[in-house]
C-alpha atoms as a PDB file:
ATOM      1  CA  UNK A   1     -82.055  23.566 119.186  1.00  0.00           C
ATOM      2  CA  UNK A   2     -80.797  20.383 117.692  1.00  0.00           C
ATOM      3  CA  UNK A   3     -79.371  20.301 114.131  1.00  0.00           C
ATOM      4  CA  UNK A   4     -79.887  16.732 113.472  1.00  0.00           C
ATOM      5  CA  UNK A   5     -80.335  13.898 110.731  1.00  0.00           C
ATOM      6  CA  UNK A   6     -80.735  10.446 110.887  1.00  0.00           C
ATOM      7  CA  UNK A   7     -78.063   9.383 112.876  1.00  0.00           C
ATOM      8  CA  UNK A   8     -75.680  11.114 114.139  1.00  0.00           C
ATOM      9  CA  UNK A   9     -76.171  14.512 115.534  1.00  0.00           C
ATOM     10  CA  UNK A  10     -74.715  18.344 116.196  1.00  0.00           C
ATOM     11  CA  UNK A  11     -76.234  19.567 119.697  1.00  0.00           C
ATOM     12  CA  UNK A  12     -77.124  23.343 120.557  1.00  0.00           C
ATOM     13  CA  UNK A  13     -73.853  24.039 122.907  1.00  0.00           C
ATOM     14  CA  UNK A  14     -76.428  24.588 126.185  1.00  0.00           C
ATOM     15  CA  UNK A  15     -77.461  20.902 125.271  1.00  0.00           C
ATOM     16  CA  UNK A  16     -74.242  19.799 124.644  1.00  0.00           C
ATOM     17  CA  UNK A  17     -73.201  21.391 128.315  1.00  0.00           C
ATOM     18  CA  UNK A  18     -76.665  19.208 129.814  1.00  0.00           C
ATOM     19  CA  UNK A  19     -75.623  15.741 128.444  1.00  0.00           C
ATOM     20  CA  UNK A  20     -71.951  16.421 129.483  1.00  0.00           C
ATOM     21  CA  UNK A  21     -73.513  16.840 133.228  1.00  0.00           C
ATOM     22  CA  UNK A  22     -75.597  14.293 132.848  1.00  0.00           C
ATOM     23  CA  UNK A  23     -73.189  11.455 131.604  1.00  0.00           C
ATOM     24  CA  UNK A  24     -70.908  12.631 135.004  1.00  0.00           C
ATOM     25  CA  UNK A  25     -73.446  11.611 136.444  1.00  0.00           C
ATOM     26  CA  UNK A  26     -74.740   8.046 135.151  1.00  0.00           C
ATOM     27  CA  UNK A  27     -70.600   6.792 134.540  1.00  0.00           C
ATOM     28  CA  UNK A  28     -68.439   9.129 136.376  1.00  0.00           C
ATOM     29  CA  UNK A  29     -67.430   6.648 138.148  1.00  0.00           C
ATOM     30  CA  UNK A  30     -66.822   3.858 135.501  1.00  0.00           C
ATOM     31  CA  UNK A  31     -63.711   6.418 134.819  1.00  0.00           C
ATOM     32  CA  UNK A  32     -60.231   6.083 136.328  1.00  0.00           C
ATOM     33  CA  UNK A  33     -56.871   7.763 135.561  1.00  0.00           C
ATOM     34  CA  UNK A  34     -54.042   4.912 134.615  1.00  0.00           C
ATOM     35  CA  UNK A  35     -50.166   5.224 134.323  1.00  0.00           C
ATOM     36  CA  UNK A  36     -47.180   3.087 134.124  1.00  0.00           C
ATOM     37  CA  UNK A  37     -45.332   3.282 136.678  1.00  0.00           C
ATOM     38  CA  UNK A  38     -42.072   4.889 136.677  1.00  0.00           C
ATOM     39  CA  UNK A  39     -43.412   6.755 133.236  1.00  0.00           C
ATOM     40  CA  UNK A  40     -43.113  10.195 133.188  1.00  0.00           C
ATOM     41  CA  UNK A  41     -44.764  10.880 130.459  1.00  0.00           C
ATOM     42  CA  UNK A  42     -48.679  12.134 131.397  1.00  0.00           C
ATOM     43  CA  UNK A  43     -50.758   8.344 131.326  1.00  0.00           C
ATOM     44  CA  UNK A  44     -54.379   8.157 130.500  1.00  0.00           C
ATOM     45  CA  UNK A  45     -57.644   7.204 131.422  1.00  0.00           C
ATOM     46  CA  UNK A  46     -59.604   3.086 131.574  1.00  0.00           C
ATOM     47  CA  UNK A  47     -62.860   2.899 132.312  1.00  0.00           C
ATOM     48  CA  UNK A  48     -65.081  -0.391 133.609  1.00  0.00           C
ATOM     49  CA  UNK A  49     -67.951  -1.617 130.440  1.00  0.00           C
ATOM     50  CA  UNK A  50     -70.154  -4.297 131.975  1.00  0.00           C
ATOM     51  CA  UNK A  51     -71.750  -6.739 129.152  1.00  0.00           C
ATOM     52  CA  UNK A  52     -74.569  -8.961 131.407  1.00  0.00           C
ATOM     53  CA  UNK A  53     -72.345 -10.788 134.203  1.00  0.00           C
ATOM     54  CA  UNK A  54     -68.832  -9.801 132.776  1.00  0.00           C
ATOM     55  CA  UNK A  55     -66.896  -7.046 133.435  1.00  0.00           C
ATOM     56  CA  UNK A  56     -63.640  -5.690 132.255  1.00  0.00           C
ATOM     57  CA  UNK A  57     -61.442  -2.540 132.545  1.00  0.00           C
ATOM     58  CA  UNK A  58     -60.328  -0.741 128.858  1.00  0.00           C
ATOM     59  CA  UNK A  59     -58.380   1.400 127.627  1.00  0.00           C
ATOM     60  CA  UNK A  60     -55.993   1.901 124.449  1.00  0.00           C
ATOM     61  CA  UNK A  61     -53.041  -0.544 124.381  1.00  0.00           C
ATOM     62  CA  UNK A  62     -50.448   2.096 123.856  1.00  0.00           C
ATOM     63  CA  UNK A  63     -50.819   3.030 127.544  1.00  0.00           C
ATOM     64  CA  UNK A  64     -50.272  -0.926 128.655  1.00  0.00           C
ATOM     65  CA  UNK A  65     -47.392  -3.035 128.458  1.00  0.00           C
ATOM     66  CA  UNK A  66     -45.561  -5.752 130.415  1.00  0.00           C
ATOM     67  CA  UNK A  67     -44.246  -3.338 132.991  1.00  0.00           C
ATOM     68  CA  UNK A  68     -46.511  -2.345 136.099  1.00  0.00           C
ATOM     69  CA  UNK A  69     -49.268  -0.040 136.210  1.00  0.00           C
ATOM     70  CA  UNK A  70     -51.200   2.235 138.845  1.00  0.00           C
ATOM     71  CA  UNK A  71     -55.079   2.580 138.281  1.00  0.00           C
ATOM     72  CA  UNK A  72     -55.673   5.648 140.095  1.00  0.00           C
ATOM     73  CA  UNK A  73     -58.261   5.342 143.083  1.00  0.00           C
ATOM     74  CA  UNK A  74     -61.010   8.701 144.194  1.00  0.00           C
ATOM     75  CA  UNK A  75     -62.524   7.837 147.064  1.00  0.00           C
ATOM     76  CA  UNK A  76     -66.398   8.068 145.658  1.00  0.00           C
ATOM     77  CA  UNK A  77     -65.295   4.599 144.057  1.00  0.00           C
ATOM     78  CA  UNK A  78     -64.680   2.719 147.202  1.00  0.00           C
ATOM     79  CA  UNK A  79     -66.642   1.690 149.985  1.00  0.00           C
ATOM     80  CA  UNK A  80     -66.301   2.161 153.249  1.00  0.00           C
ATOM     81  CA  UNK A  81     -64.725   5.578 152.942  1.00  0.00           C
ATOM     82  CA  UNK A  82     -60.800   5.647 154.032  1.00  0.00           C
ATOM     83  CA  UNK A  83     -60.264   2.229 153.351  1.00  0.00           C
ATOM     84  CA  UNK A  84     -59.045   1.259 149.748  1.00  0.00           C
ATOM     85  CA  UNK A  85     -55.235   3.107 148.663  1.00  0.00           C
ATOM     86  CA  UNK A  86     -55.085   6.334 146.525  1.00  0.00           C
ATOM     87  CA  UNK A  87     -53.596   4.120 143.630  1.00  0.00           C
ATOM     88  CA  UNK A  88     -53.642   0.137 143.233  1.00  0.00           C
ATOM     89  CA  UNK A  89     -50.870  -1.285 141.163  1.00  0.00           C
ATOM     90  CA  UNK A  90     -51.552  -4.039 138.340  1.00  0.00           C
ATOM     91  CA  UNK A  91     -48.938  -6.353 138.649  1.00  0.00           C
ATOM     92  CA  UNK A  92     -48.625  -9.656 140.115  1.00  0.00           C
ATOM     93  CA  UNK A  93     -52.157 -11.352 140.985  1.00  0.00           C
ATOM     94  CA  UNK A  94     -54.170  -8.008 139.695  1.00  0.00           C
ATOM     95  CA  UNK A  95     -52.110  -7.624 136.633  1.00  0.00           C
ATOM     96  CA  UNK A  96     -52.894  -9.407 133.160  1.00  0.00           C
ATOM     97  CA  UNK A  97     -53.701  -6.873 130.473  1.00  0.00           C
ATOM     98  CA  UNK A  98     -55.091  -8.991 126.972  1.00  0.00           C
ATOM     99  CA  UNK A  99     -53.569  -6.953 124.133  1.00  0.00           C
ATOM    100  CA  UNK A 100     -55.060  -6.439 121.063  1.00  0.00           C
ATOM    101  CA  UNK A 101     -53.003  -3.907 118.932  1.00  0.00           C
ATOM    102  CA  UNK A 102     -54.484  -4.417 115.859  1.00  0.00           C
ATOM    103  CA  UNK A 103     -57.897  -2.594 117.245  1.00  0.00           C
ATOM    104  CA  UNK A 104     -55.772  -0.359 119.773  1.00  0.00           C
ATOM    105  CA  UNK A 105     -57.538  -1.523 123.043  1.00  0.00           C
ATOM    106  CA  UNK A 106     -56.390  -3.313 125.888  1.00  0.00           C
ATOM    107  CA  UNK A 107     -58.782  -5.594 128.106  1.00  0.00           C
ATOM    108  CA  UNK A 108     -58.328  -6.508 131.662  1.00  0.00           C
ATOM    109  CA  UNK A 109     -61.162  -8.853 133.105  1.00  0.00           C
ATOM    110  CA  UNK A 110     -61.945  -7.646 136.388  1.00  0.00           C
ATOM    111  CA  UNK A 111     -62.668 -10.571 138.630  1.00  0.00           C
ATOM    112  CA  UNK A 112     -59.213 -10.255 140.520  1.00  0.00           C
ATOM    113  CA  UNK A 113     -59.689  -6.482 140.870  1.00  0.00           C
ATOM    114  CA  UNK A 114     -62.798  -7.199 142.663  1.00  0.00           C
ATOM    115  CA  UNK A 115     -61.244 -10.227 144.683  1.00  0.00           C
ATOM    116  CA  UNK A 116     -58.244  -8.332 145.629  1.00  0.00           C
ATOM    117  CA  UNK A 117     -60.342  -5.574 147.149  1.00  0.00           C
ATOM    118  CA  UNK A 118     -62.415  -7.796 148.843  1.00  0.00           C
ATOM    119  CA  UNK A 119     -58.942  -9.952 150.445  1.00  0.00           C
ATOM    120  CA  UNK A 120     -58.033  -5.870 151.482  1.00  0.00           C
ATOM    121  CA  UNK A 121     -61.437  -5.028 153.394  1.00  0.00           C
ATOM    122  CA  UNK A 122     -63.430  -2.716 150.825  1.00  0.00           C
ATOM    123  CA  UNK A 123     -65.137  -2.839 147.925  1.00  0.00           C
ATOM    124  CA  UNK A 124     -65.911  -1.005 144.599  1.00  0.00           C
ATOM    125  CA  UNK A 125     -68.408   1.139 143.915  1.00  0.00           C
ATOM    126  CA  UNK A 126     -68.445   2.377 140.463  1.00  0.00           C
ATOM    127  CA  UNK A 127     -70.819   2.585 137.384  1.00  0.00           C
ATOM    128  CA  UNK A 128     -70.073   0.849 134.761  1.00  0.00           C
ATOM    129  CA  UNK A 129     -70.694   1.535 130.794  1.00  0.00           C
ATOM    130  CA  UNK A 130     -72.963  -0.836 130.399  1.00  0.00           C
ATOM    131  CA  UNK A 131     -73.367  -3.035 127.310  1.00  0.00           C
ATOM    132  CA  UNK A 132     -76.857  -1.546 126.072  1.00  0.00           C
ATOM    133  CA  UNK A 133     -75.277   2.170 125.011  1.00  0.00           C
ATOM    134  CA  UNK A 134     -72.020   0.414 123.577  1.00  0.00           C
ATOM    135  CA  UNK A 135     -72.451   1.045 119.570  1.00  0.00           C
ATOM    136  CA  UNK A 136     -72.990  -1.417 117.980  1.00  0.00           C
ATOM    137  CA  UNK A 137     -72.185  -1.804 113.861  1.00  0.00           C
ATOM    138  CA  UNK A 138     -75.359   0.075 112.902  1.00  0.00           C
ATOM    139  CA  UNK A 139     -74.661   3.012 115.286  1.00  0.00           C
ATOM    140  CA  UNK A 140     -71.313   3.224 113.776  1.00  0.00           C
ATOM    141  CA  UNK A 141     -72.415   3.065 110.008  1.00  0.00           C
ATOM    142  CA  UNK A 142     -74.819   5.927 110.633  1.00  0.00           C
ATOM    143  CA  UNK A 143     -71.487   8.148 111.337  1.00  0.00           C
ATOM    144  CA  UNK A 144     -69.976  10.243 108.370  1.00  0.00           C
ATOM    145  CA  UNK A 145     -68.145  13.356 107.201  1.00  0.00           C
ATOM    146  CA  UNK A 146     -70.447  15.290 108.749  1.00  0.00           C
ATOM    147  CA  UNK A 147     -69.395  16.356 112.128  1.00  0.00           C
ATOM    148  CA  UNK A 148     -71.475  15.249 115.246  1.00  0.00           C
ATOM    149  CA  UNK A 149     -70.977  15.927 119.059  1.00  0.00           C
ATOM    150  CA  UNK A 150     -69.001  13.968 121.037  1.00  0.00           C
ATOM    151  CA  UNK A 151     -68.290  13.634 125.042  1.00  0.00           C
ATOM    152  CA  UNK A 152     -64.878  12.473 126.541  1.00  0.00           C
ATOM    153  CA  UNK A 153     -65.422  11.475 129.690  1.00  0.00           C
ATOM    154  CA  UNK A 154     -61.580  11.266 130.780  1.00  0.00           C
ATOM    155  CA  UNK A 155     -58.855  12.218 134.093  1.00  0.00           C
ATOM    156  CA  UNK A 156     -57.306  15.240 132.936  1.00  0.00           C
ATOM    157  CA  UNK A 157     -53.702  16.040 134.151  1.00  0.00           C
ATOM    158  CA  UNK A 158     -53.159  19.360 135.883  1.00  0.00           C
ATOM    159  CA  UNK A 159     -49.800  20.761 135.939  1.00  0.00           C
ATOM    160  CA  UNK A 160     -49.476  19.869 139.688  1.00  0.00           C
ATOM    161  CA  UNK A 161     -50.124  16.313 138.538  1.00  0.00           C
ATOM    162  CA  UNK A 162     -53.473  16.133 140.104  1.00  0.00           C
ATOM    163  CA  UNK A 163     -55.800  13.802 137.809  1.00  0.00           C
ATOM    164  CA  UNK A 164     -59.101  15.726 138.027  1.00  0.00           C
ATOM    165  CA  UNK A 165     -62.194  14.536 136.266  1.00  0.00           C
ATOM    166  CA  UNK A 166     -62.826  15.899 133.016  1.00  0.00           C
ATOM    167  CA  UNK A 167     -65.781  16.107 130.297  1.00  0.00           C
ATOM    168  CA  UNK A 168     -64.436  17.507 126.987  1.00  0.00           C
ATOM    169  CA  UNK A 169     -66.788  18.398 124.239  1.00  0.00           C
ATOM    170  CA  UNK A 170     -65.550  17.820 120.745  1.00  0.00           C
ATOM    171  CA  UNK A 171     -66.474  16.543 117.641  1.00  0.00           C
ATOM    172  CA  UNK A 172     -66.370  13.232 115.985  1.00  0.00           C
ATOM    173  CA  UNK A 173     -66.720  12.445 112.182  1.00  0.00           C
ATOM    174  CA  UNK A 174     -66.094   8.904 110.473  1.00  0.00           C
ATOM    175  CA  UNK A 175     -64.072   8.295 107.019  1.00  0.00           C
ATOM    176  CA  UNK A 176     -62.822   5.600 105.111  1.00  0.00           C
ATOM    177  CA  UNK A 177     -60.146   5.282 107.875  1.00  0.00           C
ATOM    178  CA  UNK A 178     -62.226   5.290 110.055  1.00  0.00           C
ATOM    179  CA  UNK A 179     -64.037   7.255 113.508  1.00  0.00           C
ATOM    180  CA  UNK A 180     -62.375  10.109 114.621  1.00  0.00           C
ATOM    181  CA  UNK A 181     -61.923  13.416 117.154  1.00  0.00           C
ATOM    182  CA  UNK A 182     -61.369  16.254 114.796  1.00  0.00           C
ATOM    183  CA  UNK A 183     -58.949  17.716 117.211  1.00  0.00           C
ATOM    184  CA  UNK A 184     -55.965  16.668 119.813  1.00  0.00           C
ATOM    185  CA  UNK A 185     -57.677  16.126 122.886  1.00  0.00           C
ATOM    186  CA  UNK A 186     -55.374  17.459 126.589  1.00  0.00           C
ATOM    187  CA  UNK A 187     -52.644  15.069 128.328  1.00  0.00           C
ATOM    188  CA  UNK A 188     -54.790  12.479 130.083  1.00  0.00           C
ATOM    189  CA  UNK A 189     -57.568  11.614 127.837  1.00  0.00           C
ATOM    190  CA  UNK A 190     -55.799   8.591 126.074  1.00  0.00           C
ATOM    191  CA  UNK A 191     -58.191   5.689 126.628  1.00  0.00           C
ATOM    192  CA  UNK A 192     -61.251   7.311 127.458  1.00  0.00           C
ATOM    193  CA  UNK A 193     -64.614   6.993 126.585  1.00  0.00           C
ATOM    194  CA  UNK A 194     -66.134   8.587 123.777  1.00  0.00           C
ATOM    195  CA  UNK A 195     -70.067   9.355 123.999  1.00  0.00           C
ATOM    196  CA  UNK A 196     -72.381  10.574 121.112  1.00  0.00           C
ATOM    197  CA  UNK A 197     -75.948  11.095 120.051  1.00  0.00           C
ATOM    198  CA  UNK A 198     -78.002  10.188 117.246  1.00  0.00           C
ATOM    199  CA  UNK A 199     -81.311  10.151 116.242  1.00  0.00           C
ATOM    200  CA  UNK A 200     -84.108   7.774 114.880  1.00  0.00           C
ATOM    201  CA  UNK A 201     -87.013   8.393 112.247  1.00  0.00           C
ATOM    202  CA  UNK A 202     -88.683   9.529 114.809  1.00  0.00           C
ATOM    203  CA  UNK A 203     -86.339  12.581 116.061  1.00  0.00           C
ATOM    204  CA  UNK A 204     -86.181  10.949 119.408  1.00  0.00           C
ATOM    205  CA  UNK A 205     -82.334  11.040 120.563  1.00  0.00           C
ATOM    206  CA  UNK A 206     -80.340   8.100 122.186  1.00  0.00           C
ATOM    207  CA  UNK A 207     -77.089   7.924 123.541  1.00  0.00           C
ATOM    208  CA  UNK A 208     -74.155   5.650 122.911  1.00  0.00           C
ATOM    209  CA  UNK A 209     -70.196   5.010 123.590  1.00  0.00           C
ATOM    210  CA  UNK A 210     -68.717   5.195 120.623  1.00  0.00           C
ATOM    211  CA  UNK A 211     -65.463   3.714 121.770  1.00  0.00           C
ATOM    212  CA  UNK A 212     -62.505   4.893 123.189  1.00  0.00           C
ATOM    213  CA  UNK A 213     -59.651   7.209 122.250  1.00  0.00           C
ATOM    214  CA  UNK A 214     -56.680   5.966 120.882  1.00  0.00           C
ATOM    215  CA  UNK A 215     -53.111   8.531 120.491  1.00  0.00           C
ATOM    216  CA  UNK A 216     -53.227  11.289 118.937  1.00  0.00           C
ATOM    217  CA  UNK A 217     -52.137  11.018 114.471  1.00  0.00           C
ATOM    218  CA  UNK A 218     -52.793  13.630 111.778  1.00  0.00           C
ATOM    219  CA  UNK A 219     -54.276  16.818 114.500  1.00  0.00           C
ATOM    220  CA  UNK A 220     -56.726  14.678 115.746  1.00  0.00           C
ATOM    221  CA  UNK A 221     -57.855  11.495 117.571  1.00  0.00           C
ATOM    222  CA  UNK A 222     -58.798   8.039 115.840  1.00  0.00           C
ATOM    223  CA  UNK A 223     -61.411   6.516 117.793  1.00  0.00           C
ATOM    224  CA  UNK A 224     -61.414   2.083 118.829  1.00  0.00           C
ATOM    225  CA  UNK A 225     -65.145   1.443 118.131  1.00  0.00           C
ATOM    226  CA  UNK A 226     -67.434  -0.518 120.068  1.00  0.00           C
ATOM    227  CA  UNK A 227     -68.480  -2.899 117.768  1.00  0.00           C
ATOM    228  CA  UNK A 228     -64.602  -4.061 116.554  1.00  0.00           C
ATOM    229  CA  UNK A 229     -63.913  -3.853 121.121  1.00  0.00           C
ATOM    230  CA  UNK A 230     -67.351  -5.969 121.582  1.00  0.00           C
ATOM    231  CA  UNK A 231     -65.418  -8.637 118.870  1.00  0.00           C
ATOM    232  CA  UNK A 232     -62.545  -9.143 120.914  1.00  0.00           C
ATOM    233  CA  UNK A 233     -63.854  -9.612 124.275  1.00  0.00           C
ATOM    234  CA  UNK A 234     -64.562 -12.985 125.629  1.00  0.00           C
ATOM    235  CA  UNK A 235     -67.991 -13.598 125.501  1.00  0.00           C
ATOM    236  CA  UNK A 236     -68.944 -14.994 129.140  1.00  0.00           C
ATOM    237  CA  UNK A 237     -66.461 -13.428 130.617  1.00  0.00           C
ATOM    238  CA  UNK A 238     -65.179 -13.788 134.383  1.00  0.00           C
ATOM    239  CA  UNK A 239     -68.048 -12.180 136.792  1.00  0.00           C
ATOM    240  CA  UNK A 240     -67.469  -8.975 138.519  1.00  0.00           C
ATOM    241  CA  UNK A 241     -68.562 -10.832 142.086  1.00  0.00           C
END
């Protein structure tokens, strides 16, 4: 069963469990696991979006700043197997993060990511979000108080410090201040995507990224939505090739 309006929607939990599958599988691997490094405190996640040629890496400014960073590599990202490091650091040629606090979100075209992989002898291989599920204003505006499903598609933190893949299923509600998680979400999940579904006049369900998660305030999560993200990134971007 689906308990649904128009807009957004609550999902029967063995649905909930089949989307969270399925969205491992069609952007598992637009998801990496990010840190500063020489920060012990537990990172959190970026993930590739892909709007026509351009491509850039997000996640929530409050894990970037002028010091280095590692963007944590699995090896079903790369190609040919073996070749690319476990962890690439952004600094120097690769580094470059475009800050813009008052959304939350950070934005790193990709264009040297993909150059410096080439100059190393692999390549990636990921998935990006692509621009057609980003929400757009409309997707947002048919949020409210009502609580819908949401997926967090994040790199978890185990307490061996192993950065597993992770799909968390929560719950996502918007106010006058705006979209939220209704609860605190594990160590890792900073910067991740969020997914939800909604529904048309016609009951038929589509999916979208709602944004990405920004720190935790108030027992909960506020979410950076897609449509204030899509504002601040350069239309035309740099290619991904």
């Amino acid at each position: 069963m689906v308990a649904r309006t128009l807009g957004r929607v609550l999902l029967d939990p063995d649905v909930e469990n089949d989307v969270a599958y399925e969205l491992c599988q069609v952007v598992g691997r637009a998801i990496l696991p990010y840190r500063r490094i020489g920060d012990d405190r537990d990172g959190g996640t970026a993930f590739f979006f892909r709007s026509g040629d351009a491509e850039f890496l997000l996640t929530a400014d409050a894990l970037t700043s002028d010091e280095a960073g590692e963007l944590g590599l699995r090896g079903s990202i790369t190609e040919p197997a073996g070749v690319a490091p476990d962890a690439l650091p952004l600094a120097g040629d690769t580094g470059g993060w475009i800050h813009r606090p008052e959304f939350g979100v950070a934005f790193l075209p990709t264009g040297d990511l993909h150059g410096y992989a080439r100059e190393a002898g692999w390549a990636w291989r990921t998935q990006p979000v692509i621009e057609a599920i980003a929400a757009d204003a409309a997707v947002i505006g048919r949020l409210d108080a009502t609580a819908g499903s949401a997926f967090v598609l994040a790199h978890g933190v185990r307490e061996d410090g192993g950065r597993p893949l992770e799909v968390a299923i929560e719950r996502v509600t918007r106010a006058a201040d705006g979209v939220r998680i209704t609860t605190e979400l594990p160590a890792g999940y900073v910067g991740a995507p969020v997914f939800g579904v909604q529904s048309d006049g016609d009951g038929d369900l589509a999916l979208h990224c709602l944004g990405l998660v920004l720190p935790a305030m108030n027992g909960g999560h506020p979410v950076a939505t897609f449509d204030r993200i899509r504002s601040v990134l350069p239309s035309g971007g740099p290619s991904a090739d």
